[in-house]
Protein backbone atom coordinates (compact mmCIF):
# COMPACT_ATOMS: atom_id res chain seq x y z
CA UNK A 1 -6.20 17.55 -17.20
CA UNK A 2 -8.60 15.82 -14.78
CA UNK A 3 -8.35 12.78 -15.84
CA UNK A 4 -4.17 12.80 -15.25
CA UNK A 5 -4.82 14.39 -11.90
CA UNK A 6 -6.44 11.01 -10.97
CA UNK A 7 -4.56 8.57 -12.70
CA UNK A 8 -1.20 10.47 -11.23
CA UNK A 9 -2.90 10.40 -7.39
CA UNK A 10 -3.97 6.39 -8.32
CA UNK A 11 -0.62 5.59 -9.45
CA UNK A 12 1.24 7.42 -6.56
CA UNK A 13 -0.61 5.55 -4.45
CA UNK A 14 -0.15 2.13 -5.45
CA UNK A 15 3.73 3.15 -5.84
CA UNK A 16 3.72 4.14 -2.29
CA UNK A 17 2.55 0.58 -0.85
CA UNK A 18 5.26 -1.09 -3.70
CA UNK A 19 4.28 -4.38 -2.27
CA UNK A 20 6.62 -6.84 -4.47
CA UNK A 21 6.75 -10.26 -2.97
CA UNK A 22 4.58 -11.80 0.10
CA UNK A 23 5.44 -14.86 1.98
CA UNK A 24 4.11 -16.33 4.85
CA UNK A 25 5.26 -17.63 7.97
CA UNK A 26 4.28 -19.32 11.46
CA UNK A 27 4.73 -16.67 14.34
CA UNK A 28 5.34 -18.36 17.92
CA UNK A 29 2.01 -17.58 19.22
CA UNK A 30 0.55 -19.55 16.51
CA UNK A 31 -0.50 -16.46 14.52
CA UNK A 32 0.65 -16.57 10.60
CA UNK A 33 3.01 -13.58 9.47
CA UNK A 34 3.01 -12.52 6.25
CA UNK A 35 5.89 -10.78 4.94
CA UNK A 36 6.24 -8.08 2.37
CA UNK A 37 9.06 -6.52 0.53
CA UNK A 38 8.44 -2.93 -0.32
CA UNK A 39 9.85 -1.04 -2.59
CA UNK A 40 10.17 2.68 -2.22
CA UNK A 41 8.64 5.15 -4.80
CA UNK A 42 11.52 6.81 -5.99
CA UNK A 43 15.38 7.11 -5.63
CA UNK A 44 18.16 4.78 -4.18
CA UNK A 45 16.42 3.71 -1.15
CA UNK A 46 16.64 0.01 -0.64
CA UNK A 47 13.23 -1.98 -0.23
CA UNK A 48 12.21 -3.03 2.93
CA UNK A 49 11.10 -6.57 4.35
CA UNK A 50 7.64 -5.92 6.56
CA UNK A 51 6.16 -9.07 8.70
CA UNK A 52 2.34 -8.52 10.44
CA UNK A 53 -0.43 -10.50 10.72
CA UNK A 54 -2.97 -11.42 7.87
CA UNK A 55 -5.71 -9.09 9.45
CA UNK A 56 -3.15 -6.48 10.12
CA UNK A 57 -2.56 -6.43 6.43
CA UNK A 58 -6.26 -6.36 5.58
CA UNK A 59 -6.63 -3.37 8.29
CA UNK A 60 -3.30 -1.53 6.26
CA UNK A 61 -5.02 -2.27 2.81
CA UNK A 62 -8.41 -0.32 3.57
CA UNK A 63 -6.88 2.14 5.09
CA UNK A 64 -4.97 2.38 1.51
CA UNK A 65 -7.94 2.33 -0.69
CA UNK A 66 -10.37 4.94 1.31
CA UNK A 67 -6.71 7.21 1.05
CA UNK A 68 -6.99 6.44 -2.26
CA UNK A 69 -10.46 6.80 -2.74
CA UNK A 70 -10.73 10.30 -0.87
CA UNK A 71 -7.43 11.49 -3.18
CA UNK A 72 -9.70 10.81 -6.16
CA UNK A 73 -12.33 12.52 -4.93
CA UNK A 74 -10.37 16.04 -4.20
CA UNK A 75 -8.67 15.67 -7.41
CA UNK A 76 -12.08 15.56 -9.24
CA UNK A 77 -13.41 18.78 -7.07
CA UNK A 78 -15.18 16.91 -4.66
CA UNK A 79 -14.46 16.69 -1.06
């Protein structure tokens, strides 16, 4: 039962960033934009083009994984 506990909190949370497609592209002030298209976990809800920086990203994608990580962790009994 554990063991789904964590794969169900892993999976949730790689469903809830749904990145499907990046692309990149030269902002005015000279910094690069990448865009995403993310698609929603569940129901109708149409995905959603999102445009930041290349460090903003990296900044958004650690935040994911320690969320992640720490989900894991309380799933498995440990805070």
């Amino acid at each position: 039962m554990r063991i789904i506990s964590i794969v169900a909190v892993v999976a949730a949370t790689a469903m809830g960033s749904g990145v499907a497609v990046a692309k990149e592209k030269s902002d005015a002030a000279g910094e690069k934009k990448v865009c995403r298209i993310e698609m929603p976990a569940v129901g109708r809800i149409p995905a959603k083009k999102t445009c930041r920086t290349k460090a903003e990203w990296e900044v958004i994608t650690a935040e994911n994984q320690r969320d992640a990580a720490r989900a894991v962790g309380n799933a498995s009994g440990r805070n």
